[in-house]
N, C-alpha and C. Protein backbone atom coordinates (compact mmCIF):
# COMPACT_ATOMS: atom_id res chain seq x y z
N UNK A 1 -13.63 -5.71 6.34
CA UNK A 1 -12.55 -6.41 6.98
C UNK A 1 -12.60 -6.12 8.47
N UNK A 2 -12.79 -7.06 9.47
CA UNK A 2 -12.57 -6.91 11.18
C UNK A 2 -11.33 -6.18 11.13
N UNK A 3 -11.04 -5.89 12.34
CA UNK A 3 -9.75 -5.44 12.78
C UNK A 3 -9.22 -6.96 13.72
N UNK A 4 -7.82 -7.05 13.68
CA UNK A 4 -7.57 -7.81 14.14
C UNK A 4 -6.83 -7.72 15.26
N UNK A 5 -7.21 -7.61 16.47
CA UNK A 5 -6.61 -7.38 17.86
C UNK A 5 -5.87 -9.02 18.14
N UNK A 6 -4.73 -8.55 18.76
CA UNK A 6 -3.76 -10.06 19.54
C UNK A 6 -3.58 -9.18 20.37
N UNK A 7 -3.52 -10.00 21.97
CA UNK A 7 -3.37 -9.65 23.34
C UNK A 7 -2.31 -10.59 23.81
N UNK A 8 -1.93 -11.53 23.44
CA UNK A 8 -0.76 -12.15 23.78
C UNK A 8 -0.06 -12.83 22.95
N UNK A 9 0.98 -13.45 22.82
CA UNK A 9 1.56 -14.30 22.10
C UNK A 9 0.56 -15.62 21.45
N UNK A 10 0.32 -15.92 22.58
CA UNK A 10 -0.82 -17.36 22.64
C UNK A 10 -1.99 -16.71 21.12
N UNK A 11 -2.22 -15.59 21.11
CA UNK A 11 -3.01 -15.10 20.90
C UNK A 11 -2.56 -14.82 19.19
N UNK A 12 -1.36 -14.94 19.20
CA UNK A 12 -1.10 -14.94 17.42
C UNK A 12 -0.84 -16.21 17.07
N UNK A 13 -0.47 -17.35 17.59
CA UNK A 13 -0.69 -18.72 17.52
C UNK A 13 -1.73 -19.10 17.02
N UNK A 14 -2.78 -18.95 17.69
CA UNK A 14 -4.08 -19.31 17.47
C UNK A 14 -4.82 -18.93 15.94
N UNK A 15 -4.05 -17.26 16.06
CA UNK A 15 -4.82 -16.41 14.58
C UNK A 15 -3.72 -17.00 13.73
N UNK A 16 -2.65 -17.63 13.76
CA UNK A 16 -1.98 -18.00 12.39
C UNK A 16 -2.51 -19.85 12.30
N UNK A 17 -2.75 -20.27 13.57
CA UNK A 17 -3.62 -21.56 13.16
C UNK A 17 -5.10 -21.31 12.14
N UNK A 18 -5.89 -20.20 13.12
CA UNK A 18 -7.06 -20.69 12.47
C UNK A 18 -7.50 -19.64 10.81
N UNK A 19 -6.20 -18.71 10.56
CA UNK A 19 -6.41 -17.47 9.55
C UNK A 19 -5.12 -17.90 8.36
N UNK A 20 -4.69 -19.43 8.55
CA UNK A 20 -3.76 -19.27 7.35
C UNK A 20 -3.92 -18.96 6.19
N UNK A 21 -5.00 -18.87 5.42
CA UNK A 21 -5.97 -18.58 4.40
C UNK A 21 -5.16 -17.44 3.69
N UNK A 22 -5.12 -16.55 4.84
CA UNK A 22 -4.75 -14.83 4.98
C UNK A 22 -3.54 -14.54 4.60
N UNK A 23 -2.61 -15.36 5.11
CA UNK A 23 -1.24 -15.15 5.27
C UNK A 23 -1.12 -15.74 4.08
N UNK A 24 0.38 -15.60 3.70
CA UNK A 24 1.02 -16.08 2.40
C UNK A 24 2.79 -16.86 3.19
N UNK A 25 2.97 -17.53 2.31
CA UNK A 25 4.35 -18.30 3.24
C UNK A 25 5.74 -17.79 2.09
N UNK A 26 6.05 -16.27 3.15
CA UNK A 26 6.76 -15.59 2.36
C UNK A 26 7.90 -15.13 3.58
N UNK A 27 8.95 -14.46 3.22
CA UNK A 27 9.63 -14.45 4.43
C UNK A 27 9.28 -13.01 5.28
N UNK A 28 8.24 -11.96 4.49
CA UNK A 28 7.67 -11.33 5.48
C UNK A 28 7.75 -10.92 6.59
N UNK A 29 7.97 -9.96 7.37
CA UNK A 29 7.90 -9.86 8.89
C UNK A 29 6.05 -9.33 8.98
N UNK A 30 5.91 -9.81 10.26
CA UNK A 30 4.52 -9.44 10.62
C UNK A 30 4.90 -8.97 11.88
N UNK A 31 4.75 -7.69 12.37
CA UNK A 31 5.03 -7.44 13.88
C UNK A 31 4.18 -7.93 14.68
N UNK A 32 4.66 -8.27 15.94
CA UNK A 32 5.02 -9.03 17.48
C UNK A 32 4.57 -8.23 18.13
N UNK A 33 3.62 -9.20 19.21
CA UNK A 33 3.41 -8.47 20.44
C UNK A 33 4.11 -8.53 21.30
N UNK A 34 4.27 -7.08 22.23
CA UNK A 34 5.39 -6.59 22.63
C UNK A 34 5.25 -7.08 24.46
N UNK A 35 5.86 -7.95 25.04
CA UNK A 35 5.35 -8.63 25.94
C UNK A 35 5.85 -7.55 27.23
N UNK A 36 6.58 -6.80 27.38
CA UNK A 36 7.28 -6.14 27.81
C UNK A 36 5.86 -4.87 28.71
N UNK A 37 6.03 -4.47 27.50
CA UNK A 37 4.14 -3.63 27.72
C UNK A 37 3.18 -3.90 27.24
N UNK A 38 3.20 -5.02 27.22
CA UNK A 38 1.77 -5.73 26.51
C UNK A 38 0.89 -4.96 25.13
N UNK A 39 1.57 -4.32 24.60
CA UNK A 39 1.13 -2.77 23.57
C UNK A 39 0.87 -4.41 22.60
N UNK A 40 -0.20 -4.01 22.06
CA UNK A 40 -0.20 -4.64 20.34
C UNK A 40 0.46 -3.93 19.04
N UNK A 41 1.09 -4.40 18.65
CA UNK A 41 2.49 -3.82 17.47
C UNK A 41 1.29 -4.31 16.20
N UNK A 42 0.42 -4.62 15.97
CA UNK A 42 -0.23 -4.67 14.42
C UNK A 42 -1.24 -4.17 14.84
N UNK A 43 -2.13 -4.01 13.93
CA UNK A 43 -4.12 -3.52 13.84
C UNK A 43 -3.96 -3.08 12.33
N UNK A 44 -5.41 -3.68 11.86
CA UNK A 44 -5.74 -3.68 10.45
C UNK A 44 -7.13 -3.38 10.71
N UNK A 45 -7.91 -2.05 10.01
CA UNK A 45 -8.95 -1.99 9.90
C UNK A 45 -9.54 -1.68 8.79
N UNK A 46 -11.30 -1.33 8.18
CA UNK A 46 -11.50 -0.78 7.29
C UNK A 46 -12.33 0.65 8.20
N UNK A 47 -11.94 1.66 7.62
CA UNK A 47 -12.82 2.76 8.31
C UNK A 47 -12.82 3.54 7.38
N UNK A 48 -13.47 4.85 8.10
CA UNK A 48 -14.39 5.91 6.82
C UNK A 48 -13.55 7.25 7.09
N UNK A 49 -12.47 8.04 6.11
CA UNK A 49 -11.89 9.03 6.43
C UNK A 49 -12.69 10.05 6.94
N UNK A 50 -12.01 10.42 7.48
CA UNK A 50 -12.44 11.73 8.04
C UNK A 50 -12.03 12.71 7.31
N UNK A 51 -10.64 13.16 6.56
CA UNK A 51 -9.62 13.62 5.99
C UNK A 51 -9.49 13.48 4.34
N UNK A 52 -9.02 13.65 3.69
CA UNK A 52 -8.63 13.03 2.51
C UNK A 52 -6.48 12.69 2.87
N UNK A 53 -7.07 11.20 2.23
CA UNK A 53 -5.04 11.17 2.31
C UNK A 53 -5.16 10.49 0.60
N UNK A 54 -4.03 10.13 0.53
CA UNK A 54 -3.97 9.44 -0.64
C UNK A 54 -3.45 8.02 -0.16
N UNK A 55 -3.72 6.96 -1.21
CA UNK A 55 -3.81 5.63 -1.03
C UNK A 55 -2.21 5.17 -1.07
N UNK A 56 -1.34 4.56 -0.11
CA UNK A 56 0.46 4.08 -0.32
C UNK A 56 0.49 3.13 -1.12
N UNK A 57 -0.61 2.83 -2.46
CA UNK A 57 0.06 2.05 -3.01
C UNK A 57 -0.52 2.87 -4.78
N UNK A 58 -1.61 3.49 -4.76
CA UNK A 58 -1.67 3.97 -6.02
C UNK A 58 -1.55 5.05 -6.50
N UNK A 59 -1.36 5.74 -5.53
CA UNK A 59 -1.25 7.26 -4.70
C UNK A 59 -2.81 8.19 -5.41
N UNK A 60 -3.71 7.61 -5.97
CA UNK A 60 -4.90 8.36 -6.09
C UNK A 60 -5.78 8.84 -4.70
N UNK A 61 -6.66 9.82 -4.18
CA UNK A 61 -7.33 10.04 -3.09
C UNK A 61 -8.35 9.11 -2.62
N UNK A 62 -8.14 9.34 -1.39
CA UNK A 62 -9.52 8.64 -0.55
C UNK A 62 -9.66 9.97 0.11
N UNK A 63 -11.05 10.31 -0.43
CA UNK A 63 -11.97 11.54 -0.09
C UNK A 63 -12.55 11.16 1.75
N UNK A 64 -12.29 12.10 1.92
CA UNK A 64 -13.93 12.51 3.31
C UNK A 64 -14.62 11.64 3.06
N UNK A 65 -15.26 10.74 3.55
CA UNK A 65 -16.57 9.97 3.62
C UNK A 65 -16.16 8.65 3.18
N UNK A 66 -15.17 8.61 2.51
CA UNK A 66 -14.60 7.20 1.43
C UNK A 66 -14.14 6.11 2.94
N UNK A 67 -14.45 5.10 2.62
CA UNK A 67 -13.79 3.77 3.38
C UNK A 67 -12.33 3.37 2.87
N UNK A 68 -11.97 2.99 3.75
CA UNK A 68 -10.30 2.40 3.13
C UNK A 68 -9.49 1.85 4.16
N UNK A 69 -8.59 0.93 4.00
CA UNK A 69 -7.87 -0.04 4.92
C UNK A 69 -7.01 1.15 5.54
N UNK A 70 -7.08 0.88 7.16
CA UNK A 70 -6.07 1.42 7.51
C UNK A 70 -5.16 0.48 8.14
N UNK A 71 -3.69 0.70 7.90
CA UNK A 71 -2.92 -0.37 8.78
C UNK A 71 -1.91 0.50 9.45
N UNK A 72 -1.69 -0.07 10.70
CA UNK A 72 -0.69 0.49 11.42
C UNK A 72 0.28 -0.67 12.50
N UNK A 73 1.56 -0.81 12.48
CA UNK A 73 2.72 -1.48 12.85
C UNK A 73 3.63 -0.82 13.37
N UNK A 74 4.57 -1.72 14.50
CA UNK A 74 5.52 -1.40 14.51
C UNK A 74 6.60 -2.44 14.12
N UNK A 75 7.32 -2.10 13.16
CA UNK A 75 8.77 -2.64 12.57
C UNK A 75 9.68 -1.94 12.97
N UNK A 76 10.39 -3.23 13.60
CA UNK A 76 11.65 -2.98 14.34
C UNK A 76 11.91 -1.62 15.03
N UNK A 77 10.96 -1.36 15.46
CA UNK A 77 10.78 -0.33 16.29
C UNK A 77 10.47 0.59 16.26
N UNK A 78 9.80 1.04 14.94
CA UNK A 78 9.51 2.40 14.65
C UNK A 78 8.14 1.79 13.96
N UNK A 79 6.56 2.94 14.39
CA UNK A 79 5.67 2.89 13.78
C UNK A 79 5.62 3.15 12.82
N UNK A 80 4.65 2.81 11.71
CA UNK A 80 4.11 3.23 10.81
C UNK A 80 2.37 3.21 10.11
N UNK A 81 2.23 3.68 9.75
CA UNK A 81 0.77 3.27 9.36
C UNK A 81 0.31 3.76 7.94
N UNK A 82 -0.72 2.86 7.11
CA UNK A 82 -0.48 3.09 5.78
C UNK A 82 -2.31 3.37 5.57
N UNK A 83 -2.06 4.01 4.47
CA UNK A 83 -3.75 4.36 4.26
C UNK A 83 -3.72 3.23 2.99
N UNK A 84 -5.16 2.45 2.80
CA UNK A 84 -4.69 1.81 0.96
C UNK A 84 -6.44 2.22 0.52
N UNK A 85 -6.79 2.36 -0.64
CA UNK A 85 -7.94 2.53 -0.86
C UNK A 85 -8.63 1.03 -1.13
N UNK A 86 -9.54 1.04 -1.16
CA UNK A 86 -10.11 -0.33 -0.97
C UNK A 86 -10.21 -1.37 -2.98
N UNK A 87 -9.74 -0.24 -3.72
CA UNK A 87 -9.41 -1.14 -4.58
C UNK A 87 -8.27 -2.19 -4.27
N UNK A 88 -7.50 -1.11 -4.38
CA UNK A 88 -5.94 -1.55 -4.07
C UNK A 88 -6.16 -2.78 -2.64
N UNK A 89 -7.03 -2.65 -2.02
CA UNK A 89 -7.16 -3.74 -0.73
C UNK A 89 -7.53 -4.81 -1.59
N UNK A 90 -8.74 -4.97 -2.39
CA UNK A 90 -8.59 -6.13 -3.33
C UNK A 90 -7.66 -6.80 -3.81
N UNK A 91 -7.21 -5.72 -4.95
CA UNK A 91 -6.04 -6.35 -5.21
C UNK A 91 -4.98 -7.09 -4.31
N UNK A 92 -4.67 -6.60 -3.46
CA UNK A 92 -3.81 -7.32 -2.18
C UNK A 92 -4.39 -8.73 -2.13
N UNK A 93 -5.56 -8.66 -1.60
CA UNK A 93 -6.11 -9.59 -1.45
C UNK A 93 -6.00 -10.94 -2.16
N UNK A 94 -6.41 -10.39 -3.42
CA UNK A 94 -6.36 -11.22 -4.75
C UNK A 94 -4.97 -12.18 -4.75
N UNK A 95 -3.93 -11.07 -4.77
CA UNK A 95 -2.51 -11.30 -5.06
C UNK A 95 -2.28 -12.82 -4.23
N UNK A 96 -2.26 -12.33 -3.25
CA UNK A 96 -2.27 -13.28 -2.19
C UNK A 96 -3.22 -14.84 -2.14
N UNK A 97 -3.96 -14.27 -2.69
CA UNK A 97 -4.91 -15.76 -2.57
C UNK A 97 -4.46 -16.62 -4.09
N UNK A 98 -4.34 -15.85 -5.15
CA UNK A 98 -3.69 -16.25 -6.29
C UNK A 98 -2.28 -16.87 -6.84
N UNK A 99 -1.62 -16.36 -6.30
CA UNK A 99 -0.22 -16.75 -6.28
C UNK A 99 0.51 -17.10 -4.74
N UNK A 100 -0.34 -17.15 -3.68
CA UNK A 100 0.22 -17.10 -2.06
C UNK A 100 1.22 -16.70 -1.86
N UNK A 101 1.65 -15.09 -2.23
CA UNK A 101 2.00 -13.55 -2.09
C UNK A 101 2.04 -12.79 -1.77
N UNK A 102 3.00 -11.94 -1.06
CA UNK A 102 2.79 -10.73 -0.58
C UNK A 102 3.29 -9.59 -1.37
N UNK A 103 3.59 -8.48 -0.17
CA UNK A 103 3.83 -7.47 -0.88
C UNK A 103 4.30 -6.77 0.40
N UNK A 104 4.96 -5.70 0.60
CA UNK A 104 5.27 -4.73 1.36
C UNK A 104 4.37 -3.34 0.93
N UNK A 105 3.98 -2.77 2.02
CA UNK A 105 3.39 -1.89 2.22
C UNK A 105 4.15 -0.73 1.17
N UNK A 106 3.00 -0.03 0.57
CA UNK A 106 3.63 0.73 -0.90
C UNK A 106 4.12 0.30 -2.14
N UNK A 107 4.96 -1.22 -1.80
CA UNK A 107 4.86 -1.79 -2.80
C UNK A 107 4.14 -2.93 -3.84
N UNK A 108 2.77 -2.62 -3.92
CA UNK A 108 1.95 -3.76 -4.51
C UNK A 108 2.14 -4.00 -6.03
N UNK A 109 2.10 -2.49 -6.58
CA UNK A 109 2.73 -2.49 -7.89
C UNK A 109 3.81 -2.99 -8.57
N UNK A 110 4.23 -2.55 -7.66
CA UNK A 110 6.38 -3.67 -8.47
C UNK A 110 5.78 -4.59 -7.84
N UNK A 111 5.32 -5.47 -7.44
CA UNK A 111 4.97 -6.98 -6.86
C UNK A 111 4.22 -7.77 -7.84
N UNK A 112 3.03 -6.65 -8.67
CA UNK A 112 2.38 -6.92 -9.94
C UNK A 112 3.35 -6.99 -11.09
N UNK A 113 3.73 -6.13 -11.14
CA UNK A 113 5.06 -5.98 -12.27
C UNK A 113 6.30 -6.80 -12.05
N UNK A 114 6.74 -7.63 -10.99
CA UNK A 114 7.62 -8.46 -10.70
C UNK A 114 6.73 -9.99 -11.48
N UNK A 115 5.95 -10.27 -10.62
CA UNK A 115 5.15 -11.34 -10.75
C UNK A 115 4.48 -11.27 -12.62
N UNK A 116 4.85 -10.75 -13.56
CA UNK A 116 4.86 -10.57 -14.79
C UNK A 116 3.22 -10.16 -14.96
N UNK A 117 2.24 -9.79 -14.25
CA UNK A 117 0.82 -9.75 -14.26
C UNK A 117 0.34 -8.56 -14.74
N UNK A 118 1.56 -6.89 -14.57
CA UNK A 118 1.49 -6.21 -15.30
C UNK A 118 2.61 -5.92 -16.30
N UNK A 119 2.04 -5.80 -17.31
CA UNK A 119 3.02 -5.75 -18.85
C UNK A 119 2.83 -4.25 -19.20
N UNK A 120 4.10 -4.29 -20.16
CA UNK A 120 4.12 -2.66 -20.53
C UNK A 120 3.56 -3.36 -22.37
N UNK A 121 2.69 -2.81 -22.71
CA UNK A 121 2.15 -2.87 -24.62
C UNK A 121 2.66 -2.02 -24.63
N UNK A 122 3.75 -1.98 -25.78
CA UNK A 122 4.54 -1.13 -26.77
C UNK A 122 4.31 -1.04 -28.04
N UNK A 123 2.87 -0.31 -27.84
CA UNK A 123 2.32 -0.18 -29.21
C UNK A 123 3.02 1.57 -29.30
N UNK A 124 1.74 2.45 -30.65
CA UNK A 124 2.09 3.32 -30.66
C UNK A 124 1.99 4.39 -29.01
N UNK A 125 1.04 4.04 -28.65
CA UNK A 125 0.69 5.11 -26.99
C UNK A 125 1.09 3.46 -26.07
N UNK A 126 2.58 3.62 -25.49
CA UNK A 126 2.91 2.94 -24.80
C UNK A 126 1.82 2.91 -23.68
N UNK A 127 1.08 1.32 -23.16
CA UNK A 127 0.24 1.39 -22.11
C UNK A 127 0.82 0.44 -20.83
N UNK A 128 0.22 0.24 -19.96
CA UNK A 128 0.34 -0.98 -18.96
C UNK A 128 -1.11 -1.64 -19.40
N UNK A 129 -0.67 -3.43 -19.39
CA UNK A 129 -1.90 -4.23 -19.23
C UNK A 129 -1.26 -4.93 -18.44
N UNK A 130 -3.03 -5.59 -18.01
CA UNK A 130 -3.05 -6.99 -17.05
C UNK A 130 -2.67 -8.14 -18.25
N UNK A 131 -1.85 -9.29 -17.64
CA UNK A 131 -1.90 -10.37 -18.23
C UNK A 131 -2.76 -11.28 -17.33
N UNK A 132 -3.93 -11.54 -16.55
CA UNK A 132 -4.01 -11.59 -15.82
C UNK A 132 -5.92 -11.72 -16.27
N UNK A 133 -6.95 -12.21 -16.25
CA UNK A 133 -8.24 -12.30 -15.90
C UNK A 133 -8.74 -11.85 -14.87
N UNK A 134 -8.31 -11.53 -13.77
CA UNK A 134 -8.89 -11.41 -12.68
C UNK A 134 -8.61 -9.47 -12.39
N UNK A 135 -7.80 -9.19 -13.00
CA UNK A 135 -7.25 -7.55 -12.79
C UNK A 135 -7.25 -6.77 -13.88
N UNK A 136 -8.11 -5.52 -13.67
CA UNK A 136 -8.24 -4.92 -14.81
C UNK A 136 -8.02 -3.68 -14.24
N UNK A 137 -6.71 -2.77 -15.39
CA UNK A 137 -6.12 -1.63 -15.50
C UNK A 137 -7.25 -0.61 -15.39
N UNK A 138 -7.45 0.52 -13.79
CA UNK A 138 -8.73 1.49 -14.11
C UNK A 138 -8.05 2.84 -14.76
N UNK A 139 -6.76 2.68 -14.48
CA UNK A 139 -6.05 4.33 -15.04
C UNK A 139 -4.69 3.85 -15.32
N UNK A 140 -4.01 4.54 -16.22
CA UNK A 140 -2.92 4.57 -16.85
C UNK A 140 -1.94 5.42 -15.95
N UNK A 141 -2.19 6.75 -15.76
CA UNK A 141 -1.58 7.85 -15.26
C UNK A 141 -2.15 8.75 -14.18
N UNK A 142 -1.81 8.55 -12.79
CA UNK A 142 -1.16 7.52 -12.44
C UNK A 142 -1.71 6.03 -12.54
N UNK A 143 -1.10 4.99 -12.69
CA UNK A 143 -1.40 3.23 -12.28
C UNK A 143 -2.51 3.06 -11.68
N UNK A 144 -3.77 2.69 -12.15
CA UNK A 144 -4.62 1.96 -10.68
C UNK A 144 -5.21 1.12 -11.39
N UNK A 145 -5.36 0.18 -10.36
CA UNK A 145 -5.72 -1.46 -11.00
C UNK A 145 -7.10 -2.08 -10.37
N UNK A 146 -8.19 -2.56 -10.49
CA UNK A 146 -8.88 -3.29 -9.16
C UNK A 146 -9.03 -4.92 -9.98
N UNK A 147 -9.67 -5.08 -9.07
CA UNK A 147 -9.88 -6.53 -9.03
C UNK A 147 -11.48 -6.91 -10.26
N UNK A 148 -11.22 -7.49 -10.97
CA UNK A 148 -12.32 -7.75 -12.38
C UNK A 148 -13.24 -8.63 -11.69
N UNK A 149 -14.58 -8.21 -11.57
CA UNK A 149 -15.60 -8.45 -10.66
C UNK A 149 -16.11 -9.59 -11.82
N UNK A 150 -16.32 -11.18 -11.32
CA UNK A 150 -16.32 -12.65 -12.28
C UNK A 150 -18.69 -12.40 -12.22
N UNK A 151 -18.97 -12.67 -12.77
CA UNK A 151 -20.13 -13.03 -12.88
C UNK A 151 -20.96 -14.79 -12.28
């Protein structure tokens, strides 16, 4: 995934003309560039930890050496920035291109589980499944899901 730099207003115009693909038509906030100090309030990258953190949406690790989305914003005035592991970036992905969907940062899971795509089977060992072809359950405990690679 590029990182996506905007330097002016003009400049997110253009990326929501020519990147609607990306976006989903949800009521969403996407932070604004800040014209005041010209600071860019979004950046989305993929990079290689240095650290281990854990992922804000499945909470499993991204090791030292591991790649993974980093995003960082400011909403309504206060930064934040989220680590996701690059399953979970699929999935996003997916979500979005599938149903033209979002999600809030941390919450991708209740977004799956809203959108009825993960089910609870109430058999004897209560599980989570995908209803879903395209997403397949990798762990139970904790939740992690990726994206079912089509042939």
């Amino acid at each position: 995934m590029k990182a996506i730099t905007l330097k002016a207003p003009l400049a997110w115009a253009i990326f929501n003309a020519n990147y609607t693909e990306l976006l989903c038509d949800c009521d969403c906030e996407t932070p604004d560039y800040d014209d005041e100090s010209g600071e860019e309030l979004y950046e989305e990258n993929e990079v290689v930890a240095e650290l281990a953190f854990h992922c804000c949406e499945c909470n499993h690790s991204i090791n030292a050496g591991e790649k993974y989305r980093h995003i960082k914003g400011c909403w309504d005035g206060d930064w934040s920035t989220y680590c996701m592991c690059l399953s979970c970036s699929r999935v996003s992905d997916r979500l979005t291109k599938e149903l033209d969907a979002c999600h809030c940062f941390s919450g991708l899971y209740d977004e799956l589980i809203n959108f009825d795509i993960l089910c609870r089977n109430k058999s004897e060992r209560e599980t989570i499944e995908s209803s879903c072809t395209w997403l397949k359950v990798v762990n139970q405990n904790p939740l992690r899901c990726d994206v079912e690679e089509t042939a």
